[in-house]
N, C-alpha and C. Protein backbone atom coordinates (compact mmCIF):
# COMPACT_ATOMS: atom_id res chain seq x y z
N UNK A 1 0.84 -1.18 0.00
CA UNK A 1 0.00 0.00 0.00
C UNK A 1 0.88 1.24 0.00
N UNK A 2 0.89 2.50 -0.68
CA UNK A 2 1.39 3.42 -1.12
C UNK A 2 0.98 4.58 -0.06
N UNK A 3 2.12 5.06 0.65
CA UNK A 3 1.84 6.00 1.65
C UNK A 3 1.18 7.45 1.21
N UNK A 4 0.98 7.61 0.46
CA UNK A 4 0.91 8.85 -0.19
C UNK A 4 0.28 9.11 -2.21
N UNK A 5 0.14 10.26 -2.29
CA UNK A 5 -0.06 10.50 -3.88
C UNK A 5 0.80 11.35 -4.22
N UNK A 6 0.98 11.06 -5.51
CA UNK A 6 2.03 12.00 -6.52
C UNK A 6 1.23 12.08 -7.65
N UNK A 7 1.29 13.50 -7.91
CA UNK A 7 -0.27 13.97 -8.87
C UNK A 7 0.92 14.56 -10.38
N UNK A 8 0.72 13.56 -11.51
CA UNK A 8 0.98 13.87 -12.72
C UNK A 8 0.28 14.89 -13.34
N UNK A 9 0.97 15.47 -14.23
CA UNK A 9 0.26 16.66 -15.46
C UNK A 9 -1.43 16.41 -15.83
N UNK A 10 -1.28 14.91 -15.87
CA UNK A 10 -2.59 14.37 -16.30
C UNK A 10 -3.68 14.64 -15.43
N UNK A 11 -3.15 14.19 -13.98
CA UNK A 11 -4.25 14.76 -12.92
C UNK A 11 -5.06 16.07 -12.50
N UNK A 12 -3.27 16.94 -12.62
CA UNK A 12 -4.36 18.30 -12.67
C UNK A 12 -4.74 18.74 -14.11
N UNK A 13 -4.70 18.53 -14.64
CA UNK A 13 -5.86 18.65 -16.22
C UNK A 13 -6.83 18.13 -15.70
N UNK A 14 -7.23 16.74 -15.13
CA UNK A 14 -8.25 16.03 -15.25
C UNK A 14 -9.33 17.27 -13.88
N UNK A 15 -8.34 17.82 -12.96
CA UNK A 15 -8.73 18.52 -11.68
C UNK A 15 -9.68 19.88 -12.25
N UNK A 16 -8.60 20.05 -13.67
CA UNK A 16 -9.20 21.48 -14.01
C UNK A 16 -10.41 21.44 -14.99
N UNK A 17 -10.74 20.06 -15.18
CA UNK A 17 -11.49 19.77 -16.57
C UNK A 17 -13.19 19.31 -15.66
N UNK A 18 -12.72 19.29 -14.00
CA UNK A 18 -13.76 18.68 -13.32
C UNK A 18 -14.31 17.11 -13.12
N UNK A 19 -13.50 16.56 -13.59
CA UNK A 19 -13.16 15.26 -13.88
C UNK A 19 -14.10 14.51 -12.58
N UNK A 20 -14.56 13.60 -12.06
CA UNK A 20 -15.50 13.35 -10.71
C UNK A 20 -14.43 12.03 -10.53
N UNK A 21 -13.59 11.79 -11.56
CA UNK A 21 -12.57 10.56 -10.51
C UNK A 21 -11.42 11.10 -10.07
N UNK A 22 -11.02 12.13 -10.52
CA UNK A 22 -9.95 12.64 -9.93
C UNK A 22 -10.12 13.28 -8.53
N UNK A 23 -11.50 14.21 -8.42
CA UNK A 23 -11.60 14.66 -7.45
C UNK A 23 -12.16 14.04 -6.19
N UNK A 24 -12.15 12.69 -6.83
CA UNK A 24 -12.71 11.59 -5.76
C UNK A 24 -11.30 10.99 -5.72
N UNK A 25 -10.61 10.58 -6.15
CA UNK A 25 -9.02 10.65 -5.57
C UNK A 25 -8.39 11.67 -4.49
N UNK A 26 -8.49 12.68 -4.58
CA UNK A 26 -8.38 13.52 -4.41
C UNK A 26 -8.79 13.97 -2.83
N UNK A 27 -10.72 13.68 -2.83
CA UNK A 27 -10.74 13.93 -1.54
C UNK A 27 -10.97 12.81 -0.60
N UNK A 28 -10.59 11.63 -1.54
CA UNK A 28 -10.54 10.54 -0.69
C UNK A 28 -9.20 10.76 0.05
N UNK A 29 -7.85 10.86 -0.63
CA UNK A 29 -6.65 10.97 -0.01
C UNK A 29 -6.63 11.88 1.22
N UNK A 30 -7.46 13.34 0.88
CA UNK A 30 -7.60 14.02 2.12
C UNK A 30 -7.74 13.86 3.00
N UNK A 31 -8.96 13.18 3.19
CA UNK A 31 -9.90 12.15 4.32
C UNK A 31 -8.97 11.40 5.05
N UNK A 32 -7.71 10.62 4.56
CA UNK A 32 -7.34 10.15 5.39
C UNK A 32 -5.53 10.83 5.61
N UNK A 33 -6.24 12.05 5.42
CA UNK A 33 -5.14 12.66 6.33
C UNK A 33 -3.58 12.77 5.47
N UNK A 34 -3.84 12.23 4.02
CA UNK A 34 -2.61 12.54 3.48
C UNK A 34 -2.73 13.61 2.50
N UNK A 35 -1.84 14.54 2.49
CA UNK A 35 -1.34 15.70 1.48
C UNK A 35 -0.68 15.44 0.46
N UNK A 36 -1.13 15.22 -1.30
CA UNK A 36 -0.67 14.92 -2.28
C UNK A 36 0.37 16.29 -2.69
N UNK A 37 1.19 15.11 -3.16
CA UNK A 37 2.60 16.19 -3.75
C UNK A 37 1.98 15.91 -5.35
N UNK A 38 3.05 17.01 -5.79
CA UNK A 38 2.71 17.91 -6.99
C UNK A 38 4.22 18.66 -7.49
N UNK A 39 4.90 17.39 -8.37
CA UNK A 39 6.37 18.16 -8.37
C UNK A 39 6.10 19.80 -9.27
N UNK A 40 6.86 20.40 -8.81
CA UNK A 40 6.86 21.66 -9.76
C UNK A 40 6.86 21.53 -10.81
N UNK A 41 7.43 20.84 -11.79
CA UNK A 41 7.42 20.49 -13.47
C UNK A 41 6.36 20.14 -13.72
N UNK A 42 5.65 19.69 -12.82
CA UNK A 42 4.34 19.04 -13.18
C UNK A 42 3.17 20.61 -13.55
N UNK A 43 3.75 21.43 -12.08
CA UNK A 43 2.89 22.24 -12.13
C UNK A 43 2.91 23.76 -13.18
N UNK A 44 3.79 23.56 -13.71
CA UNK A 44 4.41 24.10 -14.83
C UNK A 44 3.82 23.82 -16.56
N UNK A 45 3.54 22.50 -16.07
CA UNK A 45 3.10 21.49 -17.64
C UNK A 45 1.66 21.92 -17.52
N UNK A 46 1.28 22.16 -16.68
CA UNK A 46 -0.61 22.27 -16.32
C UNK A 46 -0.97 23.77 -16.57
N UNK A 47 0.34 24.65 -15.96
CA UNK A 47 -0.74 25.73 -16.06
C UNK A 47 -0.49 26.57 -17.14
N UNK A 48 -1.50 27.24 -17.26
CA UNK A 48 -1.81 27.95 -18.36
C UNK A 48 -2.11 29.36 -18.22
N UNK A 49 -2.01 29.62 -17.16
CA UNK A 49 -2.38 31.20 -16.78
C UNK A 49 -4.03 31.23 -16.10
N UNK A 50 -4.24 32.50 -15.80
CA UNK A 50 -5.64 32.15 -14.97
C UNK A 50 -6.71 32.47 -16.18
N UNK A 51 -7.67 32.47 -15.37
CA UNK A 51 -8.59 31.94 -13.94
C UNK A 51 -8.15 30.09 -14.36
N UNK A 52 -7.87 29.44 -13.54
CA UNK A 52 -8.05 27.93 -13.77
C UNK A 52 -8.03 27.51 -12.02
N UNK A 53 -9.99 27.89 -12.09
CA UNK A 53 -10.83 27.47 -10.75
C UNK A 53 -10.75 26.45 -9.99
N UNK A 54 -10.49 25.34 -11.10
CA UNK A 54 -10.65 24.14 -10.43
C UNK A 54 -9.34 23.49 -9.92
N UNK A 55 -8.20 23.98 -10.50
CA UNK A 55 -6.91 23.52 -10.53
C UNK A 55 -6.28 24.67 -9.29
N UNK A 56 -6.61 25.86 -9.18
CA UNK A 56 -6.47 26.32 -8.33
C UNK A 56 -6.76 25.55 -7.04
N UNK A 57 -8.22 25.75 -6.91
CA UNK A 57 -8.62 24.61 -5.55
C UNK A 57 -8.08 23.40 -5.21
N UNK A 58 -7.72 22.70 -6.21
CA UNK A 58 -6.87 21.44 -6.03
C UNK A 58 -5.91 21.67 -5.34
N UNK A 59 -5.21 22.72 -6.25
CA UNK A 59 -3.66 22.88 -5.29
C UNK A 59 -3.37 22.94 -4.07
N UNK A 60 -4.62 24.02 -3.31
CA UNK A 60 -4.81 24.15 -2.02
C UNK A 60 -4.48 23.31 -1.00
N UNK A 61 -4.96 22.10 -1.53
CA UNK A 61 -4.94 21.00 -0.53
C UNK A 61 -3.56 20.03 -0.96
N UNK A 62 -2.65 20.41 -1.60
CA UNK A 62 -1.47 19.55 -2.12
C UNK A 62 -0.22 20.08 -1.79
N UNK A 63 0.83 19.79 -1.56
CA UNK A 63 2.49 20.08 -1.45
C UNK A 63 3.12 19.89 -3.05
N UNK A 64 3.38 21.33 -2.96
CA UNK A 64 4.20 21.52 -4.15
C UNK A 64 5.49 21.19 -4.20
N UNK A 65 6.19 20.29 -4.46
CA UNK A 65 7.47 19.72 -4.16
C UNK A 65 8.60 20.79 -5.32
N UNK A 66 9.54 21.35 -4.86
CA UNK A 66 10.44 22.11 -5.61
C UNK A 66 11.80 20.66 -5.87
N UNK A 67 12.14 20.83 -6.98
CA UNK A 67 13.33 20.85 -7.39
C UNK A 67 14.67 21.07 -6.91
N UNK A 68 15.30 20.02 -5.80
CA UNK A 68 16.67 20.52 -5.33
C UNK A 68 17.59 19.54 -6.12
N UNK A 69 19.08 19.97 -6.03
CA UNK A 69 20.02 19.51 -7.06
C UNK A 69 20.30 18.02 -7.11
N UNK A 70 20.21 17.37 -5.46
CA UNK A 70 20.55 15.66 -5.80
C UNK A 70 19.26 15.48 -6.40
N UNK A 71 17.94 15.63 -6.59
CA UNK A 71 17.08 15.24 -7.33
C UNK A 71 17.34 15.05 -8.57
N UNK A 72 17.95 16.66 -9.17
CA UNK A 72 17.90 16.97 -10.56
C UNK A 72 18.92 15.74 -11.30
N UNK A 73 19.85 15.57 -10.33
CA UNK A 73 20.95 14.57 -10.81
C UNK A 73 19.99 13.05 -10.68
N UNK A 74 19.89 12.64 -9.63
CA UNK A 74 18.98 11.62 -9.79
C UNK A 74 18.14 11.25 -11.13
N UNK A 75 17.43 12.28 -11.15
CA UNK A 75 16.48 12.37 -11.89
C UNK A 75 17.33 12.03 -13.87
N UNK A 76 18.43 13.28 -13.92
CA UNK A 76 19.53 12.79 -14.98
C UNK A 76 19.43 11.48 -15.27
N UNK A 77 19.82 10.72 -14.26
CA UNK A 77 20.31 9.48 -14.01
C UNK A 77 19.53 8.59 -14.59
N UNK A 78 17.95 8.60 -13.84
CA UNK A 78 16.70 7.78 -14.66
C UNK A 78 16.61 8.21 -15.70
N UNK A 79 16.70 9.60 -15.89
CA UNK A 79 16.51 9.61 -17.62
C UNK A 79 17.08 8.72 -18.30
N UNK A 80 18.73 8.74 -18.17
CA UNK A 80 19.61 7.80 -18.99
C UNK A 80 18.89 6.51 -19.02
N UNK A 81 18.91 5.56 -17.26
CA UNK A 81 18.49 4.46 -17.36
C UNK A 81 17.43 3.88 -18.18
N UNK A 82 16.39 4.46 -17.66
CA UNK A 82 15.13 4.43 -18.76
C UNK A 82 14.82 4.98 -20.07
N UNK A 83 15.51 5.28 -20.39
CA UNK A 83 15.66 5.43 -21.81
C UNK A 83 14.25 6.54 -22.47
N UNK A 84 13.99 7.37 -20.97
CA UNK A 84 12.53 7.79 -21.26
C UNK A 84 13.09 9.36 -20.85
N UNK A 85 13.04 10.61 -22.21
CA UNK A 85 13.72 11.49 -22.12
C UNK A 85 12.94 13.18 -21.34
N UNK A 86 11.55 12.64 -20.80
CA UNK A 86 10.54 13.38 -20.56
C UNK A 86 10.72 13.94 -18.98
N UNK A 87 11.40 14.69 -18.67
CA UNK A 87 12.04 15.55 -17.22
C UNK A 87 10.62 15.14 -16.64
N UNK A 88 9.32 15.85 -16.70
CA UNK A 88 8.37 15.65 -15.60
C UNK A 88 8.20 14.75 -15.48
N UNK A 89 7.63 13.40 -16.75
CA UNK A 89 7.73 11.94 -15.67
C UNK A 89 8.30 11.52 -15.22
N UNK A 90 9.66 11.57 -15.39
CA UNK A 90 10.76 10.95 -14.77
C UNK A 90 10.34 11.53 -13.49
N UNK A 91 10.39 12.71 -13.44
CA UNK A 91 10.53 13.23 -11.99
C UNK A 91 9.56 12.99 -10.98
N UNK A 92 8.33 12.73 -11.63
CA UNK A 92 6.97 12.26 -10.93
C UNK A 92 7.59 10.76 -10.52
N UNK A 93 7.52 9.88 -11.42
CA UNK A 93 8.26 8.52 -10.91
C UNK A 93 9.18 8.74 -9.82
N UNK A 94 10.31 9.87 -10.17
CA UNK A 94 11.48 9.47 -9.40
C UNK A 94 10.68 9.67 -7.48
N UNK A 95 10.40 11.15 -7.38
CA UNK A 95 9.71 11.14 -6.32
C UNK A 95 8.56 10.46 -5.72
N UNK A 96 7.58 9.80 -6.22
CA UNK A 96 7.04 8.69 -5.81
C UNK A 96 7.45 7.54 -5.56
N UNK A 97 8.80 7.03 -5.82
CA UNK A 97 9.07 5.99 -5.38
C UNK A 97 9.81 6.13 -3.95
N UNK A 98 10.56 7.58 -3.92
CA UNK A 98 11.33 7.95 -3.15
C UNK A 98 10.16 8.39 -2.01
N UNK A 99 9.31 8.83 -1.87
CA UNK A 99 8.72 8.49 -0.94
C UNK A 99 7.42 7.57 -0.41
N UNK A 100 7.29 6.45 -1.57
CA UNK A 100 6.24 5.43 -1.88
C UNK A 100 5.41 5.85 -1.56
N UNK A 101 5.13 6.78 -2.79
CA UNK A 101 3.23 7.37 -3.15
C UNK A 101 3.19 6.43 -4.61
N UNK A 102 1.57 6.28 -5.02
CA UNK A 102 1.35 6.23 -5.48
C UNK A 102 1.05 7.29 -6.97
N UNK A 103 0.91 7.13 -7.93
CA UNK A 103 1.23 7.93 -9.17
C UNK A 103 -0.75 8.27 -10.18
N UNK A 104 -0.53 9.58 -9.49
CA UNK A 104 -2.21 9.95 -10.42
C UNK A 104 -2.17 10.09 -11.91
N UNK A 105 -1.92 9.62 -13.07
CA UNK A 105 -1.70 10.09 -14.33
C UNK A 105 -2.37 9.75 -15.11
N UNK A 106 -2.26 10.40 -16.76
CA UNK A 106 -2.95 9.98 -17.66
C UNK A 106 -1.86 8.95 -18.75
N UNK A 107 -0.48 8.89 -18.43
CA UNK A 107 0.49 8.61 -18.91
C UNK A 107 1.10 7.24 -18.08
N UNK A 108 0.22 6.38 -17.78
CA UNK A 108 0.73 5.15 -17.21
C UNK A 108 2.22 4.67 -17.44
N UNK A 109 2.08 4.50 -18.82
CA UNK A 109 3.31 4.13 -19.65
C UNK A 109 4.33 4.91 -19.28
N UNK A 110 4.82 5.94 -19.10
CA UNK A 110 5.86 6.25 -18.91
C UNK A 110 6.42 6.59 -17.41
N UNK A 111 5.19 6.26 -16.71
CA UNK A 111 5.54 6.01 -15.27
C UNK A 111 5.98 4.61 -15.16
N UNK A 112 5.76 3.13 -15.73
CA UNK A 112 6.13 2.57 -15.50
C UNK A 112 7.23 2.23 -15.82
N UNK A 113 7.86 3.07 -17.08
CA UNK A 113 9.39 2.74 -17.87
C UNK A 113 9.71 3.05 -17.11
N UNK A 114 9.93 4.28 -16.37
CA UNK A 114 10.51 4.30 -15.36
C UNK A 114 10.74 3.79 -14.14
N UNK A 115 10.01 3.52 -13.29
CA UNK A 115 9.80 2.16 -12.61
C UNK A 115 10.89 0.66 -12.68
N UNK A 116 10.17 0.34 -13.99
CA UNK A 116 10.86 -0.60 -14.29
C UNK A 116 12.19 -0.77 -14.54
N UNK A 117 12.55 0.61 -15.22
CA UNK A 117 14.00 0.53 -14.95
C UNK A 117 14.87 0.44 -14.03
N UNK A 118 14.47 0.28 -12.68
CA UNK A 118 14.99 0.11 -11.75
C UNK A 118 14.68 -0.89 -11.26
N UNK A 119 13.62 -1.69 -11.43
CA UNK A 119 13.10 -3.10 -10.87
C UNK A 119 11.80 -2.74 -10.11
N UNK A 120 11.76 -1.43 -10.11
CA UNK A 120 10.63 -1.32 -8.91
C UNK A 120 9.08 -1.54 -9.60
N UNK A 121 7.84 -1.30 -9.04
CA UNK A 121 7.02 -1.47 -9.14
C UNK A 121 5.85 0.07 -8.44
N UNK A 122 5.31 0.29 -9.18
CA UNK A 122 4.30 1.99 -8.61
C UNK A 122 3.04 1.57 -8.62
N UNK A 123 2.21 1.97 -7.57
CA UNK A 123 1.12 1.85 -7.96
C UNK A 123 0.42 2.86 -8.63
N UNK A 124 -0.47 2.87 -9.54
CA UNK A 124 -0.54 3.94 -10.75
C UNK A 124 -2.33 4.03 -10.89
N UNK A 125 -3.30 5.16 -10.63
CA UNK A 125 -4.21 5.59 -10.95
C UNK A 125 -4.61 6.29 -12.24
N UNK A 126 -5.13 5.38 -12.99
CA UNK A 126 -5.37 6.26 -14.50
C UNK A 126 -6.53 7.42 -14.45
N UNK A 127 -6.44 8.39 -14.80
CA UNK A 127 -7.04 9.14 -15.14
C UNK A 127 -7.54 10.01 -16.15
């Protein structure tokens, strides 16, 4: 079982689009008391400038995870391994495993190349 969520590009689109499974992800995780991260690249890939109502509100309730340098290298690193050249998933993968959350996305696939390139295994919510 996955201590936590890690919310892909896909999720907050799905947050801002009103989506009723995301936001039932969403406030189910609340409920029990956990705060979904939201790497910055992610939150970068989503936004678009305002008003974006619904993605706003989402955020509220989430940890915006910044970018520090052993990450960025880390993160290098899976790129190479996985052969998957896309900075935000990697980075969504890399930090969900690193703190075993589970992965909200619309991009399964490239959460699991990553994954797999290391042997590990994510648990992954399509959205």
């Amino acid at each position: 079982m996955a201590n936590g969520l890690t919310y892909d590009t896909g999720a907050l689109i799905a947050a801002e689009r009103d989506d009723r499974l995301m936001w039932a992800l969403h406030r189910a995780s609340l409920s029990r008391g956990l705060v979904p991260t939201v790497p910055v690249g992610v939150l970068a890939e989503a936004w678009r400038g305002g008003p974006q109502h619904h993605l706003t509100r989402l955020l509220k309730g989430c940890q915006v995870e910044n970018m520090l340098e052993v990450q960025a290298r880390q993160i290098g690193t899976l790129i190479a391994r996985s052969g998957l050249p896309d900075i935000v998933d990697v980075a969504v993968a890399e930090g969900a495993m690193r703190r075993d959350d589970a992965v909200v996305t619309s991009n399964r696939g490239h959460i699991e190349q990553v994954a797999d390139a290391l042997g590990r295994r994510l648990a992954v919510h399509d959205v």
